[in-house]
C-alpha atoms as a PDB file:
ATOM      1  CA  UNK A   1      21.292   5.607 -14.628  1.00  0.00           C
ATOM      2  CA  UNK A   2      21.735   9.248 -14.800  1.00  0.00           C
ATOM      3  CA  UNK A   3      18.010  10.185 -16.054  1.00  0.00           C
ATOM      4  CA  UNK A   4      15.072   8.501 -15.315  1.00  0.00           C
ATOM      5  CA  UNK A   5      13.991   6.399 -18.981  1.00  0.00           C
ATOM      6  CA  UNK A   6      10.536   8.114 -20.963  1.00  0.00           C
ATOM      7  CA  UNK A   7       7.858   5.485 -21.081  1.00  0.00           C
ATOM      8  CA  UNK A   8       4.591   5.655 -20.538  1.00  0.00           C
ATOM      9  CA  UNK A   9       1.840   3.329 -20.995  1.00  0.00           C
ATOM     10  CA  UNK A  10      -1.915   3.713 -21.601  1.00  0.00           C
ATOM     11  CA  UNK A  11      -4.301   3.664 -18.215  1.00  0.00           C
ATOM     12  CA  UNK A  12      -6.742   1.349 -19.161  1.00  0.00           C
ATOM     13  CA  UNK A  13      -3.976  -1.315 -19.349  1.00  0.00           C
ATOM     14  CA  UNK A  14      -2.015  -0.430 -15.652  1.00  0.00           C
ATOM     15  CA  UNK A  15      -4.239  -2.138 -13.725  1.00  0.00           C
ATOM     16  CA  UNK A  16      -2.968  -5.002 -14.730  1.00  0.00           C
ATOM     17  CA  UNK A  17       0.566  -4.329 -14.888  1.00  0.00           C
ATOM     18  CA  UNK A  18       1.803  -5.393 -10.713  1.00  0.00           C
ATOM     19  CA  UNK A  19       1.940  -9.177 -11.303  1.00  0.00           C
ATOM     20  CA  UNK A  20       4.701  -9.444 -13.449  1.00  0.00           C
ATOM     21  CA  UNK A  21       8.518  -7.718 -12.827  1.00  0.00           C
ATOM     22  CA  UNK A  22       8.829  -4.242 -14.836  1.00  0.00           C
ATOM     23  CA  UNK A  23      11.972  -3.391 -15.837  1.00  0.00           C
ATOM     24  CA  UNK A  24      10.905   0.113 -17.174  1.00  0.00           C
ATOM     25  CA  UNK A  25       8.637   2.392 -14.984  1.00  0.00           C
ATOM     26  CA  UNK A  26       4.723   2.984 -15.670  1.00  0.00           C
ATOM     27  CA  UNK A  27       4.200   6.679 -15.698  1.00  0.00           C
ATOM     28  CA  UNK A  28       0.855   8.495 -14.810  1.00  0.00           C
ATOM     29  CA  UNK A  29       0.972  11.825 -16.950  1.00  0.00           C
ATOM     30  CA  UNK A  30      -2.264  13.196 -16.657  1.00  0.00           C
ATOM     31  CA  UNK A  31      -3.982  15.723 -14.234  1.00  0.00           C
ATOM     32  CA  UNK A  32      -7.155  16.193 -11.997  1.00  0.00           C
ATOM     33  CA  UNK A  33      -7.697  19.677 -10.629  1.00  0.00           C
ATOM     34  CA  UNK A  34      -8.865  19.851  -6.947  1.00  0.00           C
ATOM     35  CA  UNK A  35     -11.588  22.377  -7.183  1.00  0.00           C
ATOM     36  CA  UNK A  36     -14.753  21.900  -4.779  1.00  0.00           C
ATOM     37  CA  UNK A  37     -15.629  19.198  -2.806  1.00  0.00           C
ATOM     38  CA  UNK A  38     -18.370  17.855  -4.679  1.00  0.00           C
ATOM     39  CA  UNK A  39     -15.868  15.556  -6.293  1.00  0.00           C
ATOM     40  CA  UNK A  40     -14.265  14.335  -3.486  1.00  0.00           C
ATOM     41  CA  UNK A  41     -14.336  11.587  -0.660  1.00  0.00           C
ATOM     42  CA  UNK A  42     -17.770  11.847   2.130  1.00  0.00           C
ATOM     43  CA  UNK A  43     -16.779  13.112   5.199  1.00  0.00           C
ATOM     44  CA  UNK A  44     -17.665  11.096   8.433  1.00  0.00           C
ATOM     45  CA  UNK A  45     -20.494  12.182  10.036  1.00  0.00           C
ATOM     46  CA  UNK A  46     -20.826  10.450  13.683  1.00  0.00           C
ATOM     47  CA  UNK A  47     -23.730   9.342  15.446  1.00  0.00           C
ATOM     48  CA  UNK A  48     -23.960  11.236  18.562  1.00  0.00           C
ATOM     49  CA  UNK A  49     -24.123   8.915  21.974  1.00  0.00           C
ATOM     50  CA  UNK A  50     -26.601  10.759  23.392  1.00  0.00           C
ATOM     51  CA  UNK A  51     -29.278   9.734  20.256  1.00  0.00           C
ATOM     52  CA  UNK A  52     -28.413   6.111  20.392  1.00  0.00           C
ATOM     53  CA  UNK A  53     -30.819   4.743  22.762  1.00  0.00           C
ATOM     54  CA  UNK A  54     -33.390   6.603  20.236  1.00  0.00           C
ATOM     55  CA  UNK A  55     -31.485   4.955  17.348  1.00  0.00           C
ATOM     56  CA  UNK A  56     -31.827   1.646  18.705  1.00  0.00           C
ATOM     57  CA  UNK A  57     -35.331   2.195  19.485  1.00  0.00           C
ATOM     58  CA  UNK A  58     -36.427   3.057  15.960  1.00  0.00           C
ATOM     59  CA  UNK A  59     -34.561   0.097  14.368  1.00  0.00           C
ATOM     60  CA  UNK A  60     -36.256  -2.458  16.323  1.00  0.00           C
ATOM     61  CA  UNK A  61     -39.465  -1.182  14.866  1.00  0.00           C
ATOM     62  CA  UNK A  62     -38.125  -0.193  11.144  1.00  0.00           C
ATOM     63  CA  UNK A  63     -35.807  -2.685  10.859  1.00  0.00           C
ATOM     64  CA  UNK A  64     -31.821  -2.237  10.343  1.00  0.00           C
ATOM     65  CA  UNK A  65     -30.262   1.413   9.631  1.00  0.00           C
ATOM     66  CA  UNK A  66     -27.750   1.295   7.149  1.00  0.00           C
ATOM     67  CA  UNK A  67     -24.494   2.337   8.364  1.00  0.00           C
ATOM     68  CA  UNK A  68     -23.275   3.940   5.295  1.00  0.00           C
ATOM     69  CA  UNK A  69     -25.976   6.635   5.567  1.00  0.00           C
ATOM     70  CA  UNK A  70     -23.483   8.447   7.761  1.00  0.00           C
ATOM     71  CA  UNK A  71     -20.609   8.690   5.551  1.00  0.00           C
ATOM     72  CA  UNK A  72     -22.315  12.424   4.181  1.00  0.00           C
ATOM     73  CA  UNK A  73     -20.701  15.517   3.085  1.00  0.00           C
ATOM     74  CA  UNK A  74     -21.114  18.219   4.849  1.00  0.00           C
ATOM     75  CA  UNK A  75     -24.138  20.026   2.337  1.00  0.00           C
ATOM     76  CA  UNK A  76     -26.478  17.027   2.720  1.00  0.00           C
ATOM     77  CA  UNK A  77     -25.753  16.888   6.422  1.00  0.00           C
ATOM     78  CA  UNK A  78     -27.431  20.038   6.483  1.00  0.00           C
ATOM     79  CA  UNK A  79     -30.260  18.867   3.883  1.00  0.00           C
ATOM     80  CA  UNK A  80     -30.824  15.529   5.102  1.00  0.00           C
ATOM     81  CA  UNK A  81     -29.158  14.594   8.268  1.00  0.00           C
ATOM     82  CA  UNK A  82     -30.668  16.894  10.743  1.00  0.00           C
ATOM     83  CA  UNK A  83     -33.956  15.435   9.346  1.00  0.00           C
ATOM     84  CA  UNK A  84     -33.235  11.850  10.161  1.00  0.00           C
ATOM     85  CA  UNK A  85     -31.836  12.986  13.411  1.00  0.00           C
ATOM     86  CA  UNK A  86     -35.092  14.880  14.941  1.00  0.00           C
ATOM     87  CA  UNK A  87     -37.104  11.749  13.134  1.00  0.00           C
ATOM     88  CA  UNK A  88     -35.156   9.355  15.494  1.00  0.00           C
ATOM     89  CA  UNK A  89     -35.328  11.225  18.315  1.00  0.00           C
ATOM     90  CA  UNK A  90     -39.265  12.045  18.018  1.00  0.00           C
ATOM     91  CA  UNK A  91     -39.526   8.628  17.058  1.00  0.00           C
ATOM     92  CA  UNK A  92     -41.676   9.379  13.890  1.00  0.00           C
ATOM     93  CA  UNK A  93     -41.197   6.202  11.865  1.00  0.00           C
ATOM     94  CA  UNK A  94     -42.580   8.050   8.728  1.00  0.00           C
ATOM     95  CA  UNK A  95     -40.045  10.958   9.178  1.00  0.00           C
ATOM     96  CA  UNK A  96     -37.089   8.466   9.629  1.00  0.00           C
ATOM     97  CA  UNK A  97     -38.017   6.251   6.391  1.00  0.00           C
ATOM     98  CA  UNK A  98     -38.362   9.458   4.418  1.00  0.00           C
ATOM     99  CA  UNK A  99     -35.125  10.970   5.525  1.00  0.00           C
ATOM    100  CA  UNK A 100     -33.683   7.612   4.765  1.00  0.00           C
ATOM    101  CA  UNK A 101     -34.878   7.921   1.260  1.00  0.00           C
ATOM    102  CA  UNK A 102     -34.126  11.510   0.528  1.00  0.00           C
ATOM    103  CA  UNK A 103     -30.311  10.621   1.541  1.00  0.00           C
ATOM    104  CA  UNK A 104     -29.692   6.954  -0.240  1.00  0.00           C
ATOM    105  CA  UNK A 105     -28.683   8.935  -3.177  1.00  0.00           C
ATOM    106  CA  UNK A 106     -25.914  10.810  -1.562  1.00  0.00           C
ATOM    107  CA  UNK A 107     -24.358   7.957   0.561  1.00  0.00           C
ATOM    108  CA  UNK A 108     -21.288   6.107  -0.229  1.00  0.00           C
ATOM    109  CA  UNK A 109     -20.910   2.965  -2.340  1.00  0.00           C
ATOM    110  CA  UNK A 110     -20.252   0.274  -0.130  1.00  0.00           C
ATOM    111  CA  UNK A 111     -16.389  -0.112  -0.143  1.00  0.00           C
ATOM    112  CA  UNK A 112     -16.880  -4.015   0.523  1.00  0.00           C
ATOM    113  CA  UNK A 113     -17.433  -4.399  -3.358  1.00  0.00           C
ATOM    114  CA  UNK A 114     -13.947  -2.275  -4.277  1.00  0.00           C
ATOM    115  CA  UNK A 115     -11.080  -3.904  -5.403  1.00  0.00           C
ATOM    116  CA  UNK A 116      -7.611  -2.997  -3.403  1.00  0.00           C
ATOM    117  CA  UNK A 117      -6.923  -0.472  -6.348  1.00  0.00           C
ATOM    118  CA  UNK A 118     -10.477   1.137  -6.439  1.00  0.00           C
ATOM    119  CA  UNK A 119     -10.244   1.543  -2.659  1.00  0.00           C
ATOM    120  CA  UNK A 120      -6.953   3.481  -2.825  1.00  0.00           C
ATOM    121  CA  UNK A 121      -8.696   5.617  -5.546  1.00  0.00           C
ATOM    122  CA  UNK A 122     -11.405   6.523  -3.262  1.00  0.00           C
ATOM    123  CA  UNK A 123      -9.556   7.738  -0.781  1.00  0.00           C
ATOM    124  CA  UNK A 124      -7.124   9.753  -3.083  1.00  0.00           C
ATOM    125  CA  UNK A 125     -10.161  12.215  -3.613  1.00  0.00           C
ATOM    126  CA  UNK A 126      -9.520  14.924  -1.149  1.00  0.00           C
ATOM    127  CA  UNK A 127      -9.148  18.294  -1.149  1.00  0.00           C
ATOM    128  CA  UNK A 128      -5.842  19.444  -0.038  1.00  0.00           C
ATOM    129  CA  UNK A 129      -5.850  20.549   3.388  1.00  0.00           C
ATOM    130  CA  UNK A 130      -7.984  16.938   4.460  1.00  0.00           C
ATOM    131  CA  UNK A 131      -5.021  15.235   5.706  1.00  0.00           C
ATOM    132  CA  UNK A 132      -1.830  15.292   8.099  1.00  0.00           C
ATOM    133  CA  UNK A 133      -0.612  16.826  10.950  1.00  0.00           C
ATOM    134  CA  UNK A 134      -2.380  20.638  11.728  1.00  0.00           C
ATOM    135  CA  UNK A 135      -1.192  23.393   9.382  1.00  0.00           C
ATOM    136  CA  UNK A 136       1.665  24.460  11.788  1.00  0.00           C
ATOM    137  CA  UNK A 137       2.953  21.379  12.169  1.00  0.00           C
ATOM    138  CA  UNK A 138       2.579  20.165   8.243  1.00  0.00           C
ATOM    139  CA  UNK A 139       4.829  23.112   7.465  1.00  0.00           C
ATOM    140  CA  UNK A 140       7.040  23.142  10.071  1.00  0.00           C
ATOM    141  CA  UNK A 141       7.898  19.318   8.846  1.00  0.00           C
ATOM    142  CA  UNK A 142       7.440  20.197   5.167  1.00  0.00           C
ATOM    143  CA  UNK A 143      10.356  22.565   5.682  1.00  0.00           C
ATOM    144  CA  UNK A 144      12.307  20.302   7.652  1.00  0.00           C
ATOM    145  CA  UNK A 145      12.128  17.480   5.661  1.00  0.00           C
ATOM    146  CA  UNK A 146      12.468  20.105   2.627  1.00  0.00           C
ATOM    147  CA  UNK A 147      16.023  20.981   4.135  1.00  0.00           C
ATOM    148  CA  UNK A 148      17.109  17.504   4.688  1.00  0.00           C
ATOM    149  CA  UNK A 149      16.478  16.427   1.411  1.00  0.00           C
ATOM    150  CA  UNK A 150      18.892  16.019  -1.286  1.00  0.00           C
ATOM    151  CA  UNK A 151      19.496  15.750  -4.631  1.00  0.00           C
ATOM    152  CA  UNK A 152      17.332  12.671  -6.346  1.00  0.00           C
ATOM    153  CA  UNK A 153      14.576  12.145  -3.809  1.00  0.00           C
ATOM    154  CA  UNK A 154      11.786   9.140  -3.959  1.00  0.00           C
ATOM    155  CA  UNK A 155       8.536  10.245  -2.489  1.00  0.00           C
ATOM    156  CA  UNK A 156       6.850   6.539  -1.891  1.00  0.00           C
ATOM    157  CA  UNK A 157       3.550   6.665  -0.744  1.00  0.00           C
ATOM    158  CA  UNK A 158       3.204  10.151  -2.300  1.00  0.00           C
ATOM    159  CA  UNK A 159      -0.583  11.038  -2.315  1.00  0.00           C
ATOM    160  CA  UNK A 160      -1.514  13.928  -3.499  1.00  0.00           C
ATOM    161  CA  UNK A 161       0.584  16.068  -1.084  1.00  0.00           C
ATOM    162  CA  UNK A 162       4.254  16.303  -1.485  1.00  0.00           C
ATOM    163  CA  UNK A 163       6.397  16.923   1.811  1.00  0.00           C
ATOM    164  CA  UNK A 164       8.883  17.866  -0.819  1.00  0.00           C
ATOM    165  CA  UNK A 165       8.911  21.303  -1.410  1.00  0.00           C
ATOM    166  CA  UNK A 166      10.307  22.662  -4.624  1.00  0.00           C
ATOM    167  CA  UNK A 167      14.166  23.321  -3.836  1.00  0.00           C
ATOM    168  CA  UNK A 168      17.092  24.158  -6.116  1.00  0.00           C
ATOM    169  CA  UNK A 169      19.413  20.918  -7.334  1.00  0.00           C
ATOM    170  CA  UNK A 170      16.398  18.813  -5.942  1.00  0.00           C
ATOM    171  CA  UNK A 171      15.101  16.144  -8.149  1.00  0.00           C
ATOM    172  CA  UNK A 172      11.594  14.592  -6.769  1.00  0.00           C
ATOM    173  CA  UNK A 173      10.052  10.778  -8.247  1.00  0.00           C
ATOM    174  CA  UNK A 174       6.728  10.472  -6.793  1.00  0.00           C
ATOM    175  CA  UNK A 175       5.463   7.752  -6.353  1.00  0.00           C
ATOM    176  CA  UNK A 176       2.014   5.820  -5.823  1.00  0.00           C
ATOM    177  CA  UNK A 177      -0.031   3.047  -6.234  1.00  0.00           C
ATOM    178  CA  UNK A 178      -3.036   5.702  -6.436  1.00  0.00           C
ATOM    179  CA  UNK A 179      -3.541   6.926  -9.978  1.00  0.00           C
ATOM    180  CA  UNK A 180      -6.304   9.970  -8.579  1.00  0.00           C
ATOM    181  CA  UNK A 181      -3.590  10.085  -6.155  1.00  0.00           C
ATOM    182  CA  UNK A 182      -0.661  10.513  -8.827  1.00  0.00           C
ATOM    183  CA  UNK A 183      -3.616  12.973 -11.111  1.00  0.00           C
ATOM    184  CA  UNK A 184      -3.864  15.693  -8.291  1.00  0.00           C
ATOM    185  CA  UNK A 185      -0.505  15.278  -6.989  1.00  0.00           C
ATOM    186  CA  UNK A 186       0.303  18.797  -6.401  1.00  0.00           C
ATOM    187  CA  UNK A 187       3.628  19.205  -8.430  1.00  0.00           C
ATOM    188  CA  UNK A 188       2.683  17.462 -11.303  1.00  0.00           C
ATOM    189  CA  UNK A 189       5.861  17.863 -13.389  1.00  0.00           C
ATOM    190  CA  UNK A 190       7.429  15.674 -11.650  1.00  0.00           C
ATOM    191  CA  UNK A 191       8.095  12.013 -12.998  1.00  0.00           C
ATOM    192  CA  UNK A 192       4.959  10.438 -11.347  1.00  0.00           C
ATOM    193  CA  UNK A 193       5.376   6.481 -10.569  1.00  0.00           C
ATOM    194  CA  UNK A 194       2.569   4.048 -10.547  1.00  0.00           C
ATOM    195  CA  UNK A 195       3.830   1.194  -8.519  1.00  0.00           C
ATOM    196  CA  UNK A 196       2.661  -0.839  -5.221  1.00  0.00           C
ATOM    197  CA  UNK A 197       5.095  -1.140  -2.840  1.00  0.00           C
ATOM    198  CA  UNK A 198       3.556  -4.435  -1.768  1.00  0.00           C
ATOM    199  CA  UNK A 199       4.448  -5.856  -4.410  1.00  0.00           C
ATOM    200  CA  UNK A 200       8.060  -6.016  -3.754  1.00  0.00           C
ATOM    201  CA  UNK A 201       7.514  -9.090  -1.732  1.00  0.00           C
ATOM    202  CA  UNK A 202       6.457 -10.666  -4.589  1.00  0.00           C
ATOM    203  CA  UNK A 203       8.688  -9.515  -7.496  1.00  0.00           C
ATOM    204  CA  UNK A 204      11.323  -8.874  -5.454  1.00  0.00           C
ATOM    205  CA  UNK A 205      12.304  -5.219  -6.146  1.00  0.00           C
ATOM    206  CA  UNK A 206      11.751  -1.999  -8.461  1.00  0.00           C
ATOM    207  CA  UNK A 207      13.518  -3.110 -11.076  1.00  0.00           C
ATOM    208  CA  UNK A 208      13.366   0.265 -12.803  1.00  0.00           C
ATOM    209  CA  UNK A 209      15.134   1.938 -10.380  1.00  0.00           C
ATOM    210  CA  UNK A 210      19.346   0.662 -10.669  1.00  0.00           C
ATOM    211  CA  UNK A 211      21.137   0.866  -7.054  1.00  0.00           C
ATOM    212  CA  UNK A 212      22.089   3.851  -4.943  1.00  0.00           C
ATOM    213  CA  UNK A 213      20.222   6.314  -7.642  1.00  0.00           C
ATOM    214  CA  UNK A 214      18.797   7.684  -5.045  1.00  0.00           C
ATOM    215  CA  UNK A 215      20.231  10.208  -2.046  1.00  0.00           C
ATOM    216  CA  UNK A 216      16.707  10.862   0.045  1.00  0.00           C
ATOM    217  CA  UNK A 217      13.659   8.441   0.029  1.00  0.00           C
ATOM    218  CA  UNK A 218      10.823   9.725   2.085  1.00  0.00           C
ATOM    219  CA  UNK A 219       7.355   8.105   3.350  1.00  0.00           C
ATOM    220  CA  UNK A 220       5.134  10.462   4.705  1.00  0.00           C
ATOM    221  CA  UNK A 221       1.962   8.661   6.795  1.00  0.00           C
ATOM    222  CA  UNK A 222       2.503   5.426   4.076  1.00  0.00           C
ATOM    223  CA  UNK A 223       4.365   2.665   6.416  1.00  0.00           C
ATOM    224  CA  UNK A 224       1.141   1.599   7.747  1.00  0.00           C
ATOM    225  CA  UNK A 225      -0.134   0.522   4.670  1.00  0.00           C
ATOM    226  CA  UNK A 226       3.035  -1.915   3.826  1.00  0.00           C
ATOM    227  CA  UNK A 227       2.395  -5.476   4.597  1.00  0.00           C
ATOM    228  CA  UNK A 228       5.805  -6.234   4.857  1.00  0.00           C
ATOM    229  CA  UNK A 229       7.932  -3.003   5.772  1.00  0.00           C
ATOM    230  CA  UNK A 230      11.236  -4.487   6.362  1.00  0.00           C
ATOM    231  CA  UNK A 231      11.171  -6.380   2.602  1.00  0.00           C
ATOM    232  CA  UNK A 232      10.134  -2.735   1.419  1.00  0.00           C
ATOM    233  CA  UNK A 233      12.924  -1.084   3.219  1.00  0.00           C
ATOM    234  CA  UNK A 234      15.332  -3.531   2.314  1.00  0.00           C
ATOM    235  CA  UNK A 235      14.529  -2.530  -1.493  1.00  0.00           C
ATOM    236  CA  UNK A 236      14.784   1.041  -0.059  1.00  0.00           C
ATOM    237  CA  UNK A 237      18.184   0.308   1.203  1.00  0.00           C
ATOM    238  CA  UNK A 238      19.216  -1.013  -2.434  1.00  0.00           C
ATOM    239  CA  UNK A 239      18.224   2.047  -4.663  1.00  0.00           C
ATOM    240  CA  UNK A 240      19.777   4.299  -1.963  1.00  0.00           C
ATOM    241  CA  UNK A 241      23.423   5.630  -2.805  1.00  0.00           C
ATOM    242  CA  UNK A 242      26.129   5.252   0.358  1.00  0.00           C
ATOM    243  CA  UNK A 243      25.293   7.687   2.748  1.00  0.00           C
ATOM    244  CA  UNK A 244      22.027   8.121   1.617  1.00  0.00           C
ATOM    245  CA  UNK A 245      18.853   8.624   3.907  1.00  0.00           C
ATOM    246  CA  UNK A 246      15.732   7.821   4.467  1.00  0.00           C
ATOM    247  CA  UNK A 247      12.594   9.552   5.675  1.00  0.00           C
ATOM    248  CA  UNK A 248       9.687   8.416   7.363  1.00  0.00           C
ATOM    249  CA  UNK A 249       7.572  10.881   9.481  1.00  0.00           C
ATOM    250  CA  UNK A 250       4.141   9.388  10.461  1.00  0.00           C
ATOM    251  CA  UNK A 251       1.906   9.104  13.480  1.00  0.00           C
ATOM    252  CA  UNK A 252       0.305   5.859  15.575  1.00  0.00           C
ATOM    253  CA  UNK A 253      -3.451   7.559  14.626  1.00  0.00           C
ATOM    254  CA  UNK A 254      -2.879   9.113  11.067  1.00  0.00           C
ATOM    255  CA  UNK A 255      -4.494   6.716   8.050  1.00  0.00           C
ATOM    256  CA  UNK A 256      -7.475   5.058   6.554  1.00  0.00           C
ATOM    257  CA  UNK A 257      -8.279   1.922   8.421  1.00  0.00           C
ATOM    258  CA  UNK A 258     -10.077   0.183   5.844  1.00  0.00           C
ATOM    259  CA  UNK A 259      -6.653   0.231   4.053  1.00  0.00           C
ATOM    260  CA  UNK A 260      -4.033   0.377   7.030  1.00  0.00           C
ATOM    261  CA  UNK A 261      -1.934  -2.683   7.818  1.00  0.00           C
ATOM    262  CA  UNK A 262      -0.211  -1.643  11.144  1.00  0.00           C
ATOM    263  CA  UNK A 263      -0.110   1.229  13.582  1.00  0.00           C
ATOM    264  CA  UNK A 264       3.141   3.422  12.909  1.00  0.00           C
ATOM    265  CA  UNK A 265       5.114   2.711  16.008  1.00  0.00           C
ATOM    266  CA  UNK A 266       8.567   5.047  15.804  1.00  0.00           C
ATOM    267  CA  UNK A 267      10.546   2.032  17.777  1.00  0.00           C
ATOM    268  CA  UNK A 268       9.587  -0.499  15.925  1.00  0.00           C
ATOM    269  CA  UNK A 269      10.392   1.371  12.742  1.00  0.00           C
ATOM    270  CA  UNK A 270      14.024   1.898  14.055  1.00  0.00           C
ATOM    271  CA  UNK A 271      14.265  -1.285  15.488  1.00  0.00           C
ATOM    272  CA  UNK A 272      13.555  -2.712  12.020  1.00  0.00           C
ATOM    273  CA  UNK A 273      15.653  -0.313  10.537  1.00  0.00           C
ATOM    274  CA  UNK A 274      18.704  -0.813  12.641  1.00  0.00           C
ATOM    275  CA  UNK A 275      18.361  -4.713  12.102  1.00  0.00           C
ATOM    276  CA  UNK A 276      18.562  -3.878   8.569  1.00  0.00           C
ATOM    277  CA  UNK A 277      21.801  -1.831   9.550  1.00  0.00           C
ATOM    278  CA  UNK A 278      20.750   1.796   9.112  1.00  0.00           C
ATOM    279  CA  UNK A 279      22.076   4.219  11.428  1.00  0.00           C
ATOM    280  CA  UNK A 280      18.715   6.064  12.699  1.00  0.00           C
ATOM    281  CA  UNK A 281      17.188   8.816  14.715  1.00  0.00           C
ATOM    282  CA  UNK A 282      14.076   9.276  16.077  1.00  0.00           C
ATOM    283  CA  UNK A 283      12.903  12.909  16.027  1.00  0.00           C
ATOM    284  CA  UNK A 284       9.670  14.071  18.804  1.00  0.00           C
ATOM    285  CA  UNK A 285       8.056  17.491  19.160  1.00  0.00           C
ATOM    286  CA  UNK A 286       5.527  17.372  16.833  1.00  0.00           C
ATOM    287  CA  UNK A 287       2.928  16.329  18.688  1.00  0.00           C
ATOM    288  CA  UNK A 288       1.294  12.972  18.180  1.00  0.00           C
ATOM    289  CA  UNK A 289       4.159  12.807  15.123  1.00  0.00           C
ATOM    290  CA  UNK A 290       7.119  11.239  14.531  1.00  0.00           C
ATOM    291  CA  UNK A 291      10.330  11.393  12.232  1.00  0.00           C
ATOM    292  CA  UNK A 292      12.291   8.295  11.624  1.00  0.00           C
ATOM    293  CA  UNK A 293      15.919   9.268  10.009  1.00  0.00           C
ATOM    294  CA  UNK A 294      17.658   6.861   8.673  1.00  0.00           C
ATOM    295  CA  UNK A 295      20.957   6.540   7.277  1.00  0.00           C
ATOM    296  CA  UNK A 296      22.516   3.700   5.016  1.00  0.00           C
ATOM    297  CA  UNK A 297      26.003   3.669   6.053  1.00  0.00           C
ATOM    298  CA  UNK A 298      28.591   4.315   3.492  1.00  0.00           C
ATOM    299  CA  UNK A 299      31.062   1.284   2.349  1.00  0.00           C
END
């Protein structure tokens, strides 16, 4: 397979493409700018210790205080939220039941209701500097990663970030099971996948992709989300060419727990890596962060 085939398929029919085997990819070919915030996930606004008591306190008078009230940007924090707080901690009932109602239109939709799909979606709405390692440390790996990279990378678990800068005689997939995710991904000429690596398990492999096509996969702050990483690197190991590597740089706090299936653990990735006879190295001194390298050894 020397170029990747054209197909692409309309959205409203991809969400229900990932129960049956495709042997052609689905592409995602349109694009979401990341402007402002206003479009993008709440931020998590913490109740402070010190107010609990007072918290407490008013519920057992007012009843229950939803939870989701403190998933808030940042704007209505300053609207709302400093409201509700000084309610609670006056404890004037009317003041907390009005602050409650000014900010029920601004709090999140409760996630319980989302299907696995919309919840990924959700989450894909950031603005680009929300997420990873600090800016020092996101470039210093961006460029490392950049250098180790070559010719016809995979970027699974892509998000809307690439850890693969632009690079001459590099060819970058990205791929997702996102589709805001694959929208604002920030290179967006790139060939952008929609697939779920879970899957695998049940379909067995990426049947688009033939074997050793590719000489770099990478997963950036994605193996926690695999419920079965070893049948997903297994499938890595197939559509990697002799010689080939893969990339996974991740950390045991970085992810979204209502969608995280594990806590990235460096040794357990090699361990499951070497069991599935990779040669690999595990690279420190970037903080909390880790880079797995891992090398399928040429027949």
């Amino acid at each position: 397979m020397k170029n990747l085939p054209i197909k692409t398929f309309k959205l409203s029919c991809i969400y229900n493409t990932f129960m049956v085997r495709h042997n052609e990819p689905v592409y995602v070919t349109s694009v979401k700018p990341r402007k402002s915030s206003e479009d993008y996930v709440k931020r998590l606004v913490p109740l402070c210790s010190s107010d609990w008591s007072c918290w407490k306190s008013v519920e057992e008078k007012i009843g229950p205080i939803e939870i989701e009230i403190r998933f808030i940007t940042r704007e209505v924090r300053k609207l709302f939220y400093q409201d509700l707080m000084n309610s609670i901690r006056n404890q004037d009932l009317k003041g907390v039941e009005k602050a409650l109602n000014d900010l029920k239109p601004h709090c999140v939709f409760p996630k319980d209701s989302f299907s696995k799909q919309e919840k990924w979606d959700y989450f894909a709405r950031q603005m680009p500097k929300d997420w990873g390692p600090p800016h020092k440390i996101k470039k210093q790996v961006k460029d490392k990663i950049t250098h180790m990279a070559r010719r016809n990378c995979l970027e699974a678990m892509c998000g809307f970030e690439t850890y693969f800068q632009p690079k001459e005689g590099l060819s970058v997939t990205a791929l997702d099971y996102s589709i805001e995710a694959l929208e604002r991904y920030e290179i967006p000429d790139r060939p952008r996948i929609l697939f779920d690596l879970n899957e695998i398990e049940n379909i067995g492999d990426m049947a688009f992709f033939n074997d050793g096509f590719f000489q770099t996969i990478g997963i950036f702050f994605g193996v926690n989300y695999l419920e079965n990483p070893m049948q997903v690197y297994l499938e890595f190991k197939r559509v990697l060419d002799d010689g080939g590597q893969l990339l996974i740089f991740g950390s045991q706090t970085a992810g979204y727990r209502e969608l995280t299936e594990s806590s990235f653990d460096p040794l357990v990735t090699a361990y499951q890596l070497r069991y599935l006879d990779f040669q690999v190295n595990i690279e420190a001194g970037y903080q909390d962060y880790y880079l797995v390298n891992a090398k399928k050894k040429i027949i």
